[in-house]
C-alpha atoms as a PDB file:
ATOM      1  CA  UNK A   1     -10.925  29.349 -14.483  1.00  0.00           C
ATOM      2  CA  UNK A   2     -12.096  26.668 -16.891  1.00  0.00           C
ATOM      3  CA  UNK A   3     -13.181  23.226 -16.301  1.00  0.00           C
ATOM      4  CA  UNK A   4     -14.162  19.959 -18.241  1.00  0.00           C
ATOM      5  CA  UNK A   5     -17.219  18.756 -17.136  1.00  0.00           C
ATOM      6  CA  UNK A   6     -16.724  14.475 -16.623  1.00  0.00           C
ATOM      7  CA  UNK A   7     -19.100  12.151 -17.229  1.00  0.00           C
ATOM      8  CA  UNK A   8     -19.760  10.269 -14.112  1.00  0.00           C
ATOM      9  CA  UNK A   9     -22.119   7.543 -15.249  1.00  0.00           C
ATOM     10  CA  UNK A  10     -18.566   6.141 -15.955  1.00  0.00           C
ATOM     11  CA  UNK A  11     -15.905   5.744 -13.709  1.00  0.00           C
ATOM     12  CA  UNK A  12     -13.587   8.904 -13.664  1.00  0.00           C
ATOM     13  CA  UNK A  13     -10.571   8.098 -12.226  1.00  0.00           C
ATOM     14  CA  UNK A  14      -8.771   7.911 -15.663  1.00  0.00           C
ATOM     15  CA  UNK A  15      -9.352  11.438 -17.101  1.00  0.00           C
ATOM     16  CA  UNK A  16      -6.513  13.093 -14.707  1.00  0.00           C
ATOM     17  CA  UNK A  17      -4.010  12.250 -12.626  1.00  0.00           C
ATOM     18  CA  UNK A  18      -3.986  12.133  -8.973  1.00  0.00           C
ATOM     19  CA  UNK A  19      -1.683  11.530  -6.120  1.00  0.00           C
ATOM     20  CA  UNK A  20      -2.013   7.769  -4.018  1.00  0.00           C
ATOM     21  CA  UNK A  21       0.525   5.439  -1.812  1.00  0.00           C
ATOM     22  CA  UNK A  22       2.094   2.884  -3.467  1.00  0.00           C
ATOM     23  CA  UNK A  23       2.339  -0.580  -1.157  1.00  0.00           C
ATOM     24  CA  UNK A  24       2.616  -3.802  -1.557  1.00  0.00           C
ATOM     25  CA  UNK A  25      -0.216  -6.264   0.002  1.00  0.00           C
ATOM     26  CA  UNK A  26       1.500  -9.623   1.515  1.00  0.00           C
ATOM     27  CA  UNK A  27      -0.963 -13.015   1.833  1.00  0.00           C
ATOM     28  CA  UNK A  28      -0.919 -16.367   2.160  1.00  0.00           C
ATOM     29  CA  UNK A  29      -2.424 -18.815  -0.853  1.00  0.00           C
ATOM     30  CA  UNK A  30      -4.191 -21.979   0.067  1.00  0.00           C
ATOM     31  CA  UNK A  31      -1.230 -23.998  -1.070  1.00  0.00           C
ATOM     32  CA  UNK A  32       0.825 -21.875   1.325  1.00  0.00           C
ATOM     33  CA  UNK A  33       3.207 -19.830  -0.926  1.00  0.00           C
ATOM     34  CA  UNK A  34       3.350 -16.056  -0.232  1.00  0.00           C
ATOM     35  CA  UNK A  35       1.342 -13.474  -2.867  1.00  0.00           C
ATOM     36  CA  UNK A  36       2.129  -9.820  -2.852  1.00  0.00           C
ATOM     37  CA  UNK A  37       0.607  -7.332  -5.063  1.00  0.00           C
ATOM     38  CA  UNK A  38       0.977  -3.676  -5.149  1.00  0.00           C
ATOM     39  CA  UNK A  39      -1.623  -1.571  -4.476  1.00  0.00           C
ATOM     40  CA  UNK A  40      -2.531   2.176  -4.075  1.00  0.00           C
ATOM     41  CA  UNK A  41      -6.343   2.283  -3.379  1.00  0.00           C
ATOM     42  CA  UNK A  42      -4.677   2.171   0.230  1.00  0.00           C
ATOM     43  CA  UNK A  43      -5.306   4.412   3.440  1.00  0.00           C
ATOM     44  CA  UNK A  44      -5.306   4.480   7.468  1.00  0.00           C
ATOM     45  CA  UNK A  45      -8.554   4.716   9.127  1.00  0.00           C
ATOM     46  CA  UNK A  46      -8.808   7.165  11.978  1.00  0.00           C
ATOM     47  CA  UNK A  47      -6.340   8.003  14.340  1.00  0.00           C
ATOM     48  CA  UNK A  48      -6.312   4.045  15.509  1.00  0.00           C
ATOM     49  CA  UNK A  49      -4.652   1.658  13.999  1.00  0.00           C
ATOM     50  CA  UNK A  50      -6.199   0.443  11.612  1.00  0.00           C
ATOM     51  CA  UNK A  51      -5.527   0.111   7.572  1.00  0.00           C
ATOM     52  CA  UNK A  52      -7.489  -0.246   4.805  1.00  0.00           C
ATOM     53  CA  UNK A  53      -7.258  -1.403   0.992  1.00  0.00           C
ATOM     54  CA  UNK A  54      -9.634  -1.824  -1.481  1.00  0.00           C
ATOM     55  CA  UNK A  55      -9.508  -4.822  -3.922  1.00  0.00           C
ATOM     56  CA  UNK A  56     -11.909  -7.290  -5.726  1.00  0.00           C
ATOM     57  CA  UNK A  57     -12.805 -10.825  -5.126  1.00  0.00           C
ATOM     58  CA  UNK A  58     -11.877 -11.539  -8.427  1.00  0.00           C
ATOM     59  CA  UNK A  59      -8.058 -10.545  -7.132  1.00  0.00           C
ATOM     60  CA  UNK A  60      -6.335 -13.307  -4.906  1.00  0.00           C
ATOM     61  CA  UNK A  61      -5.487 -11.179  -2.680  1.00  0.00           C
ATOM     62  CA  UNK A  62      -8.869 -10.375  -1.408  1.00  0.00           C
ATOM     63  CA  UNK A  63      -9.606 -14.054  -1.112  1.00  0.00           C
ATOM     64  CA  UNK A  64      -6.254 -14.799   0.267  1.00  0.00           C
ATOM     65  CA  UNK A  65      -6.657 -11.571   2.926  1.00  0.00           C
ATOM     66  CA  UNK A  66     -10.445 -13.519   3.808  1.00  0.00           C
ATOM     67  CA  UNK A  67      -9.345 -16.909   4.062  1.00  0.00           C
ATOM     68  CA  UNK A  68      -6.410 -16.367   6.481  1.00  0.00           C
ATOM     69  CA  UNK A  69      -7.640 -13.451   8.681  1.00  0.00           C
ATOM     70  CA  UNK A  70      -4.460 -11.636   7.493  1.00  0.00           C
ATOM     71  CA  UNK A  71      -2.478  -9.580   5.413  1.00  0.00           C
ATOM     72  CA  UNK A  72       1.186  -7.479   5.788  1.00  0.00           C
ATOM     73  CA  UNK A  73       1.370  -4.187   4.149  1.00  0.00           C
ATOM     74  CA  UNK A  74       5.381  -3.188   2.743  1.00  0.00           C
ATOM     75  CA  UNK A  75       5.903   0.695   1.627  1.00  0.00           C
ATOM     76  CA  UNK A  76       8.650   0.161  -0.729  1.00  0.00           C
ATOM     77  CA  UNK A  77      11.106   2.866  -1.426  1.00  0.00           C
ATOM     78  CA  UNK A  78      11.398   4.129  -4.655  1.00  0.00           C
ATOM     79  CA  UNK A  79      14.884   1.881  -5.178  1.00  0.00           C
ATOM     80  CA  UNK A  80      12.434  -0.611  -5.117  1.00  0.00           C
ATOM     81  CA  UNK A  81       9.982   0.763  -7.934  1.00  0.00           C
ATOM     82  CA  UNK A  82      10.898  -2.277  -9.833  1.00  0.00           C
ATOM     83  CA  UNK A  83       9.741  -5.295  -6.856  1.00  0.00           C
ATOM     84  CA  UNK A  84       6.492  -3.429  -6.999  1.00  0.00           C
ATOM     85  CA  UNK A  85       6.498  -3.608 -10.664  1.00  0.00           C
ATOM     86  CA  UNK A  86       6.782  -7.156 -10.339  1.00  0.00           C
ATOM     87  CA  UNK A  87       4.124  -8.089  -7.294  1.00  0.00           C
ATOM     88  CA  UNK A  88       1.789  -6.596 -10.099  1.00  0.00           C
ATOM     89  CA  UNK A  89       2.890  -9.418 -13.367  1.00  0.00           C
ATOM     90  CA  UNK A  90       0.585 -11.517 -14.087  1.00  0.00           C
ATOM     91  CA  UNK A  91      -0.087 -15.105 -13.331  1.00  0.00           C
ATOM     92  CA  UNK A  92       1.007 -18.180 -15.272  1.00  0.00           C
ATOM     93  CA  UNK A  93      -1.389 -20.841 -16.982  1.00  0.00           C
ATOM     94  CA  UNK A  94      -1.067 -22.782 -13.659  1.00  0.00           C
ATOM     95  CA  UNK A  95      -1.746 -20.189 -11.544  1.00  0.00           C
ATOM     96  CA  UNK A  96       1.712 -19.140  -9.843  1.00  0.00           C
ATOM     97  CA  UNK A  97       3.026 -15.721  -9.961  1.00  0.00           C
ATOM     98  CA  UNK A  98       7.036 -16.804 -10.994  1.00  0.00           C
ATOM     99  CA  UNK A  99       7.631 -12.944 -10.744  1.00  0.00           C
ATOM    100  CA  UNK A 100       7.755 -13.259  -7.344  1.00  0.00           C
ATOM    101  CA  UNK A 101      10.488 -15.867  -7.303  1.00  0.00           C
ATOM    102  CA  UNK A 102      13.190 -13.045  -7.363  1.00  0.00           C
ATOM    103  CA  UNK A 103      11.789 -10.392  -5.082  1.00  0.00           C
ATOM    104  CA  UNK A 104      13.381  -9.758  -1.521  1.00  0.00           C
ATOM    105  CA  UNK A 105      10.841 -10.980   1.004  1.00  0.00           C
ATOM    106  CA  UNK A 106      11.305 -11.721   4.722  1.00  0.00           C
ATOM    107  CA  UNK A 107       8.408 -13.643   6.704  1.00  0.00           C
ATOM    108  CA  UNK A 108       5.961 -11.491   8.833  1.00  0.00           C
ATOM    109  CA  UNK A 109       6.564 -11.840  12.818  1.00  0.00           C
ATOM    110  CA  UNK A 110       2.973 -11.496  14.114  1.00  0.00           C
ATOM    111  CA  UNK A 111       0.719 -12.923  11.291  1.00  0.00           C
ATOM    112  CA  UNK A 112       1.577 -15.437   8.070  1.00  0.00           C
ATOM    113  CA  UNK A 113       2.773 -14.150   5.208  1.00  0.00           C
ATOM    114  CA  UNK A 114       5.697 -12.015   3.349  1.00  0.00           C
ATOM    115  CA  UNK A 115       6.857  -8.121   3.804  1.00  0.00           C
ATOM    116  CA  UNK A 116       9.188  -6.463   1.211  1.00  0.00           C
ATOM    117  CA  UNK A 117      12.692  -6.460   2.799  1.00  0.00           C
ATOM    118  CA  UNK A 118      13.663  -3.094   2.737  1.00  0.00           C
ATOM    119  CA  UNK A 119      10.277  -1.432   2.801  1.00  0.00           C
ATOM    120  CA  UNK A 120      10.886   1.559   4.918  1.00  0.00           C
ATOM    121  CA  UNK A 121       7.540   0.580   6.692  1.00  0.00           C
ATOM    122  CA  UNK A 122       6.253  -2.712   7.083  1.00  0.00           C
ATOM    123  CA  UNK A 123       2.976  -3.321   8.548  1.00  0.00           C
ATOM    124  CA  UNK A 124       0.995  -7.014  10.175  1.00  0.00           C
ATOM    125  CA  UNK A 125      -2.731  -6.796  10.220  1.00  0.00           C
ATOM    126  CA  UNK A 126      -5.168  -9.107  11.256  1.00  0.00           C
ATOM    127  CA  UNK A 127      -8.812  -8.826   9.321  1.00  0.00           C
ATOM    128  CA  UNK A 128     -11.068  -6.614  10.907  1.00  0.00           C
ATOM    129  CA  UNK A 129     -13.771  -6.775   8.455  1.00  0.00           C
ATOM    130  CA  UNK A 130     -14.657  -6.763   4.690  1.00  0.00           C
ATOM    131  CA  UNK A 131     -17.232  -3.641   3.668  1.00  0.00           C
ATOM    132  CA  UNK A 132     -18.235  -4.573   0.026  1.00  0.00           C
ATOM    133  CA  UNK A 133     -20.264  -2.069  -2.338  1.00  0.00           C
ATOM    134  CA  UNK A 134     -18.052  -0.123  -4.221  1.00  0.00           C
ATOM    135  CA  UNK A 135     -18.986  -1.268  -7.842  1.00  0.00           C
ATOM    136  CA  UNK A 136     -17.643  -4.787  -7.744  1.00  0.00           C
ATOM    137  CA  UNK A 137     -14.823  -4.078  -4.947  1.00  0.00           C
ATOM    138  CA  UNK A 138     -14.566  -4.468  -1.531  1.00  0.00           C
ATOM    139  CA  UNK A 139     -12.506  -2.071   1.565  1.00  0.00           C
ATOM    140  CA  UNK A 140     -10.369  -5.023   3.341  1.00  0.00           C
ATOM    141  CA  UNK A 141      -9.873  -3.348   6.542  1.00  0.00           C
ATOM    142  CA  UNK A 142      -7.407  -4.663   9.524  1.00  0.00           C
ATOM    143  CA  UNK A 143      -6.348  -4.061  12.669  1.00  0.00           C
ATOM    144  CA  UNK A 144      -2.097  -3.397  12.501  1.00  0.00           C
ATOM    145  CA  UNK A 145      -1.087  -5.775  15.322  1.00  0.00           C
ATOM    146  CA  UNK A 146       3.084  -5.531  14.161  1.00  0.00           C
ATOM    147  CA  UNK A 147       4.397  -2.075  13.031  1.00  0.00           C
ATOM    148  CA  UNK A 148       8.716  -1.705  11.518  1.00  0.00           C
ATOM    149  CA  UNK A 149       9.674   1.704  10.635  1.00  0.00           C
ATOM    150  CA  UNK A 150      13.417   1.360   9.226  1.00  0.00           C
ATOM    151  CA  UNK A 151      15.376   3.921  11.053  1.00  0.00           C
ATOM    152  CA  UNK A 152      16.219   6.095   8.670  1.00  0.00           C
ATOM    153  CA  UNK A 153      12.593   6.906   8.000  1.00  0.00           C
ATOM    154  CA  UNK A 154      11.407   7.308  12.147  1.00  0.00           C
ATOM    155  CA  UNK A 155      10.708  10.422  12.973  1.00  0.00           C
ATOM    156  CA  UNK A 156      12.159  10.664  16.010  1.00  0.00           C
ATOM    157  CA  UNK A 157      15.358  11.293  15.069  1.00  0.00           C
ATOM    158  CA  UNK A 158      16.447  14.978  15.660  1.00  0.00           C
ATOM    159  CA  UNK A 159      15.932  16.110  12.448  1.00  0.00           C
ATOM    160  CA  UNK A 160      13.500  17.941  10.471  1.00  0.00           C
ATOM    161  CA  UNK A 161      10.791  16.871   8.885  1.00  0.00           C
ATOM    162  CA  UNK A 162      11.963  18.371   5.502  1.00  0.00           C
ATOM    163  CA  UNK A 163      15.506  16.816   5.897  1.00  0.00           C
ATOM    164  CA  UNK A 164      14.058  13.402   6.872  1.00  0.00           C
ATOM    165  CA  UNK A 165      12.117  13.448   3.899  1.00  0.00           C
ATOM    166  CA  UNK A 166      15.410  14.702   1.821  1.00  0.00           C
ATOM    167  CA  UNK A 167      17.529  11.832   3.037  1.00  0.00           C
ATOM    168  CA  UNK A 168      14.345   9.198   2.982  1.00  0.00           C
ATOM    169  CA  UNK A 169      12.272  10.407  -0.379  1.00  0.00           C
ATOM    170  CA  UNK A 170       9.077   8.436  -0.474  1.00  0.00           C
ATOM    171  CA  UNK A 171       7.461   6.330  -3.315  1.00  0.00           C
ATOM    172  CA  UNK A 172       4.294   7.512  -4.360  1.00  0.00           C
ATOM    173  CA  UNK A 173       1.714   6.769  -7.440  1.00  0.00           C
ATOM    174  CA  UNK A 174       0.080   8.932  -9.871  1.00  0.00           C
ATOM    175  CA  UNK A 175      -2.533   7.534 -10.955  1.00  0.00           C
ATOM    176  CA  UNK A 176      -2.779   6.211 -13.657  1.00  0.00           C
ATOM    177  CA  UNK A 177      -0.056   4.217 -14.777  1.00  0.00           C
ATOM    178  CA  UNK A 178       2.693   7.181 -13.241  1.00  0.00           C
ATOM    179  CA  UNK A 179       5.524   7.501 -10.208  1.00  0.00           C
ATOM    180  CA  UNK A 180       7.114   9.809  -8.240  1.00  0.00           C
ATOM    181  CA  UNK A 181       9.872  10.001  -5.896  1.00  0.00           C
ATOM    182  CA  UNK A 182       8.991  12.787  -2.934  1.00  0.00           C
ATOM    183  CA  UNK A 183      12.377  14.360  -1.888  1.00  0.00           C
ATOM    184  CA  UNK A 184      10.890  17.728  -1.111  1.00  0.00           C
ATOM    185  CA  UNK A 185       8.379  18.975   1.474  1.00  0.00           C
ATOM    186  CA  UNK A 186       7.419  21.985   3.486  1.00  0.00           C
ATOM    187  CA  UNK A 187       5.341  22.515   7.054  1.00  0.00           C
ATOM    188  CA  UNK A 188       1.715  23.091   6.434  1.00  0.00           C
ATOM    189  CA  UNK A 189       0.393  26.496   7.195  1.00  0.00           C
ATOM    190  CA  UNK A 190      -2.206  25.216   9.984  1.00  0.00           C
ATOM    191  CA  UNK A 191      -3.944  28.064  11.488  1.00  0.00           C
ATOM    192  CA  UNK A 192      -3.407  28.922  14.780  1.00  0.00           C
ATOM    193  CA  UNK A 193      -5.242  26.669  17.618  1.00  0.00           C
ATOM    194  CA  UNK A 194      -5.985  24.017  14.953  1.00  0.00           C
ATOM    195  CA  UNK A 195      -6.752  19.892  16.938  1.00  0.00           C
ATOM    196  CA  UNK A 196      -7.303  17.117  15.101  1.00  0.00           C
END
C-alpha cells in the first residue's frame, strides 16, 4: 500500500476527506435574537449526557454559548441541507445574520434559544465548561438537560436498524466543503462477548 506522507507543522484536515455530523448550534445574542450556525467539529462525551462542540471565540457562538450558560443542538435532515447552508452566511455590516430571517425555528423548552423545526433530533444543554487549547479554539461542552427524537427516527419502533435508517437517511459532512445523505447501513461485526 502507498501513502503520502502530510506535513503536520500545518493543520491537515484539508488534504482528504473525512466523515463528521452536521448540526446546527442554537444561542442567544446579547440583544436577544436567536443565532444558529452549523457545525460538525461536534461529538457526545461518554456514555452520559453530555455534548460537545468545538468553536472559536472569535465565532459568536462561542461567546453567545459563554454568556448565557446555554446552547440547543438541531440534527437537520438532509431535506434541510439548505437551512444549514444558511445558519453558516455571513453577517451583515451591522452585525445581524438576515439569513436566518427565513429558516424554520421553534423556541427551546428547557434553556433560551432556537432548535431547527424538523431536526430529527433536537438537543437543550446547559454549559458545563469551556476547555480551550486547541490552536485558537475552544471544546464548549454541556450537560443535555431536554432531549426530542422525532418519531420516525426513535429507535424503538419495531423495526430494524437498517430499515430505520432506510426510511430516516441521516445528514452527514465530508469534510471539507462535501455532504452525504446515509440511507444504507449494516450491523457491525462485534466479536463475541464484546461491553462497552
Amino acid at each position: 500500500m502507498s501513502y503520502v506522507e502530510l506535513d503536520t507543522s500545518i493543520p491537515i484536515w484539508e488534504r482528504f476527506l473525512w466523515v463528521a455530523p452536521l448540526v446546527v448550534i442554537g444561542t442567544v445574542e446579547e440583544d436577544g435574537t436567536v443565532d444558529l450556525a452549523p457545525k460538525h467539529m461536534v461529538t457526545p462525551l461518554g456514555w452520559d449526557n453530555y455534548f460537545g462542540f468545538v468553536c472559536t471565540p472569535r465565532h459568536a457562538t462561542y461567546r453567545n454559548a459563554i454568556r448565557e450558560g446555554s446552547f440547543t443542538v438541531s440534527y437537520p435532515r438532509p431535506g434541510q441541507l439548505v437551512h444549514a447552508s444558511l445558519a453558516a452566511a455571513p453577517r451583515c455590516d451591522d452585525g445581524r445574520k438576515t439569513s436566518l430571517t427565513g429558516l424554520p425555528v421553534v423556541a427551546a423548552q428547557r434553556v433560551p434559544g432556537p432548535v431547527l423545526a424538523g431536526a430529527y433530533l433536537q438537543l437543550e444543554c446547559t454549559l458545563d465548561r469551556v476547555v480551550e487549547g486547541f490552536g485558537e479554539n475552544g471544546l464548549i461542552v454541556g450537560k443535555i438537560v431536554a432531549a426530542r427524537v422525532h418519531w420516525s427516527a426513535e429507535r424503538a419502533r419495531e423495526m430494524e436498524d437498517e430499515r430505520l435508517v432506510e426510511e430516516s437517511p441521516l445528514l452527514v459532512y465530508l469534510a471539507p466543503g462535501q455532504f452525504a445523505r446515509v440511507a444504507e447501513s449494516h450491523s457491525f461485526p462485534l466479536p463475541s462477548g464484546f461491553r462497552r
